[in-house]
C-alpha atoms as a PDB file:
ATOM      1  CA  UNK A   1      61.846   1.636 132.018  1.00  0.00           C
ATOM      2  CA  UNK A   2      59.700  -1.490 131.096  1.00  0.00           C
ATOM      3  CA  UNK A   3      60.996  -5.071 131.610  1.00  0.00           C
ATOM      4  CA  UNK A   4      60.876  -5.550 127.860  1.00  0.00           C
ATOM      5  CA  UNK A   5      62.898  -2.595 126.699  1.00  0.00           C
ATOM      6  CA  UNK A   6      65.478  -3.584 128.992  1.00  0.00           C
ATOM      7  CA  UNK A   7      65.182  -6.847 127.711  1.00  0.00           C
ATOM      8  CA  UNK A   8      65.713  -5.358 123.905  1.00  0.00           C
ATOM      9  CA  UNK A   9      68.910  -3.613 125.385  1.00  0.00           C
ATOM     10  CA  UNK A  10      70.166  -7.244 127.011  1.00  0.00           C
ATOM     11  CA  UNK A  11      69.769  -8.403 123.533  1.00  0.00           C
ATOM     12  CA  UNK A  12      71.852  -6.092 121.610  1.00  0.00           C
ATOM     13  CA  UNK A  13      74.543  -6.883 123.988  1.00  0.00           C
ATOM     14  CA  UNK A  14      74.406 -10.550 123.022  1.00  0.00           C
ATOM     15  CA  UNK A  15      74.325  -8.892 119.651  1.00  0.00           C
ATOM     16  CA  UNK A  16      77.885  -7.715 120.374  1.00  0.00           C
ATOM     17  CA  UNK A  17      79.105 -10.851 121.557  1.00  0.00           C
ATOM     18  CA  UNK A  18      78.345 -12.478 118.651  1.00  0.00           C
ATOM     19  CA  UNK A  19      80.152  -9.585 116.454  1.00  0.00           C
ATOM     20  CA  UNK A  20      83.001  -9.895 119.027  1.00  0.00           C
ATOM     21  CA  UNK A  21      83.539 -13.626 117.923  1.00  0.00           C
ATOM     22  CA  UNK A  22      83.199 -12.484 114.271  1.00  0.00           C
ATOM     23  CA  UNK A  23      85.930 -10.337 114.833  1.00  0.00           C
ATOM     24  CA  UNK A  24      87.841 -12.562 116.546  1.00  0.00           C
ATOM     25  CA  UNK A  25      87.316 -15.026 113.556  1.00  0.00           C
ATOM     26  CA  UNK A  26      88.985 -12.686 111.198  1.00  0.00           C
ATOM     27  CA  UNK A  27      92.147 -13.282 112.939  1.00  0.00           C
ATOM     28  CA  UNK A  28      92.594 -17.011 113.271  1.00  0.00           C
ATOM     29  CA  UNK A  29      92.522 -19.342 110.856  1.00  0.00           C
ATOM     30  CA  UNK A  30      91.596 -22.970 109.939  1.00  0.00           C
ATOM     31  CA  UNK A  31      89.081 -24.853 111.905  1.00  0.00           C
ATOM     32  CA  UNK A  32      89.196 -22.420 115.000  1.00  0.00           C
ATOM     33  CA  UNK A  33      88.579 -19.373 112.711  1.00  0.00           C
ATOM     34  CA  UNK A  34      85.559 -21.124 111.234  1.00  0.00           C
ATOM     35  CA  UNK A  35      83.854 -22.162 114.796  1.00  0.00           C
ATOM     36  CA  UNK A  36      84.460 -18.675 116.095  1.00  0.00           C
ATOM     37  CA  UNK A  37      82.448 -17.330 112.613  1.00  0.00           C
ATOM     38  CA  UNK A  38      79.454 -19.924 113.112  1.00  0.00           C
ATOM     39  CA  UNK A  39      79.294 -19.140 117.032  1.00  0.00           C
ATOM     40  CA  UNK A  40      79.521 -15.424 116.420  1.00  0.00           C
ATOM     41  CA  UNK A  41      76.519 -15.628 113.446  1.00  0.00           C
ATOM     42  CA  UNK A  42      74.686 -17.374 116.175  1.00  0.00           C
ATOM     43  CA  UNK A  43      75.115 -15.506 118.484  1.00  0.00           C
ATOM     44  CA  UNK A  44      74.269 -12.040 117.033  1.00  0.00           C
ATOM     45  CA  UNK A  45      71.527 -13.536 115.090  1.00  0.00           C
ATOM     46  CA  UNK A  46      69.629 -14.757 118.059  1.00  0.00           C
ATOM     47  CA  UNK A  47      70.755 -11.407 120.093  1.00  0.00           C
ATOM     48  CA  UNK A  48      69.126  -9.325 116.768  1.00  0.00           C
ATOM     49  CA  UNK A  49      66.012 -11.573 116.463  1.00  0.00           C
ATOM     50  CA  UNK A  50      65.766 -11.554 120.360  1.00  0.00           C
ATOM     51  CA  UNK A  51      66.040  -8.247 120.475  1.00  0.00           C
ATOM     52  CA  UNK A  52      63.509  -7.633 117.694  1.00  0.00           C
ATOM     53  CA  UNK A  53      60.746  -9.782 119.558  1.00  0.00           C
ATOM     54  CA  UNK A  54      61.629  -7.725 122.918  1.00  0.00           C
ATOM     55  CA  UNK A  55      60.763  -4.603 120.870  1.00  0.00           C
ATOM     56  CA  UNK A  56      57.793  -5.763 119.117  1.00  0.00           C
ATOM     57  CA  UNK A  57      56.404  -6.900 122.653  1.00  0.00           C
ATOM     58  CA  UNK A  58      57.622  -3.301 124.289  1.00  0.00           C
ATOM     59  CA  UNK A  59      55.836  -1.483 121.450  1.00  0.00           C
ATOM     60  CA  UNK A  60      52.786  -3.132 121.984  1.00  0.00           C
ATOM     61  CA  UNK A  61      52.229  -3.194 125.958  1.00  0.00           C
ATOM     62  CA  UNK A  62      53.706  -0.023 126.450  1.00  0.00           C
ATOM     63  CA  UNK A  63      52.279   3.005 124.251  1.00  0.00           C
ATOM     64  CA  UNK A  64      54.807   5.552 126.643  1.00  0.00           C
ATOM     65  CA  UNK A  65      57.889   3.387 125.425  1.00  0.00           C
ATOM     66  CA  UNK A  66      56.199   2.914 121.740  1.00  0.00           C
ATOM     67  CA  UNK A  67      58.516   5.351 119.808  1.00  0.00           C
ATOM     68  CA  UNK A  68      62.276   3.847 121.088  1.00  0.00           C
ATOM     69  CA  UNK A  69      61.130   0.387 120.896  1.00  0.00           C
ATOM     70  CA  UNK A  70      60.188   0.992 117.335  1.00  0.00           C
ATOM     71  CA  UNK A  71      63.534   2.887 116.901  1.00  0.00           C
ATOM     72  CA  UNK A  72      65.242  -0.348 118.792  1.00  0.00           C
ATOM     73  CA  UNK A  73      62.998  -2.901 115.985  1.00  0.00           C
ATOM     74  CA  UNK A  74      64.041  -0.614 113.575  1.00  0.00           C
ATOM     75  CA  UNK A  75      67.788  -0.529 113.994  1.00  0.00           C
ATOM     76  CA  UNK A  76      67.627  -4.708 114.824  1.00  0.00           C
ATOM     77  CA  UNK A  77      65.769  -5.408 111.459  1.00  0.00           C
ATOM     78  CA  UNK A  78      68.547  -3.218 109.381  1.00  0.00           C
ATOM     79  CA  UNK A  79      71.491  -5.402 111.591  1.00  0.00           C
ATOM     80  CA  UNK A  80      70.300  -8.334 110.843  1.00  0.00           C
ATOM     81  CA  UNK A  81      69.229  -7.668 107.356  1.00  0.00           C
ATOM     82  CA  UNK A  82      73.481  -6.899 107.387  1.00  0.00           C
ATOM     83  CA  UNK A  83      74.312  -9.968 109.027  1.00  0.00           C
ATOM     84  CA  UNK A  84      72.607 -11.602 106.469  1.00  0.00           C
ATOM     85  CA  UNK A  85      74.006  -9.939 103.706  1.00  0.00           C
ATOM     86  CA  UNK A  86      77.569 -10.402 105.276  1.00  0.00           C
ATOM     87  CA  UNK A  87      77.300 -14.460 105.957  1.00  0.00           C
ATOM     88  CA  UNK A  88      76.017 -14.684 102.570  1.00  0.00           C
ATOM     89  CA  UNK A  89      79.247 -13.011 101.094  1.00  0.00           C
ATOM     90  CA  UNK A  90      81.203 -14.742 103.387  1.00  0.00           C
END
């Protein structure tokens, strides 16, 4: 397994830190609850765009790997396209 796709997988997992702290936003409240949101969108967006770049650089160096690092792009694109859509409604 390329360095790269393992680097895509490192950054879904800061992807689910960041929803962790979402989560964990949901049940506090005040000022607390509202840091834990803005670290958590931080956090998973930089995991998802991380993650996306990761991919993009798998899918072009390595043509074996060039079919789950799409799938990875893929599926980071459509979760941040829904972390947008849920900080906007937020």
């Amino acid at each position: 397994m390329p360095w790269s796709f393992k680097a895509t997988i490192a950054m879904f997992v800061v992807f689910a830190a960041g929803a962790l702290l979402i989560g964990f936003a949901c049940f506090e409240s005040g000022w607390q609850a509202l840091g834990h949101f803005a670290w958590g969108l931080l956090t998973a967006g930089v995991g998802l765009v991380g993650g996306l770049l990761f991919a993009i650089v798998c899918a072009a160096t390595q043509p074996a790997w060039r079919r789950q690092s799409l799938f990875a792009g893929g599926l980071a694109l459509l979760l941040l396209a829904g972390l947008v859509l849920f900080a906007r409604s937020a």
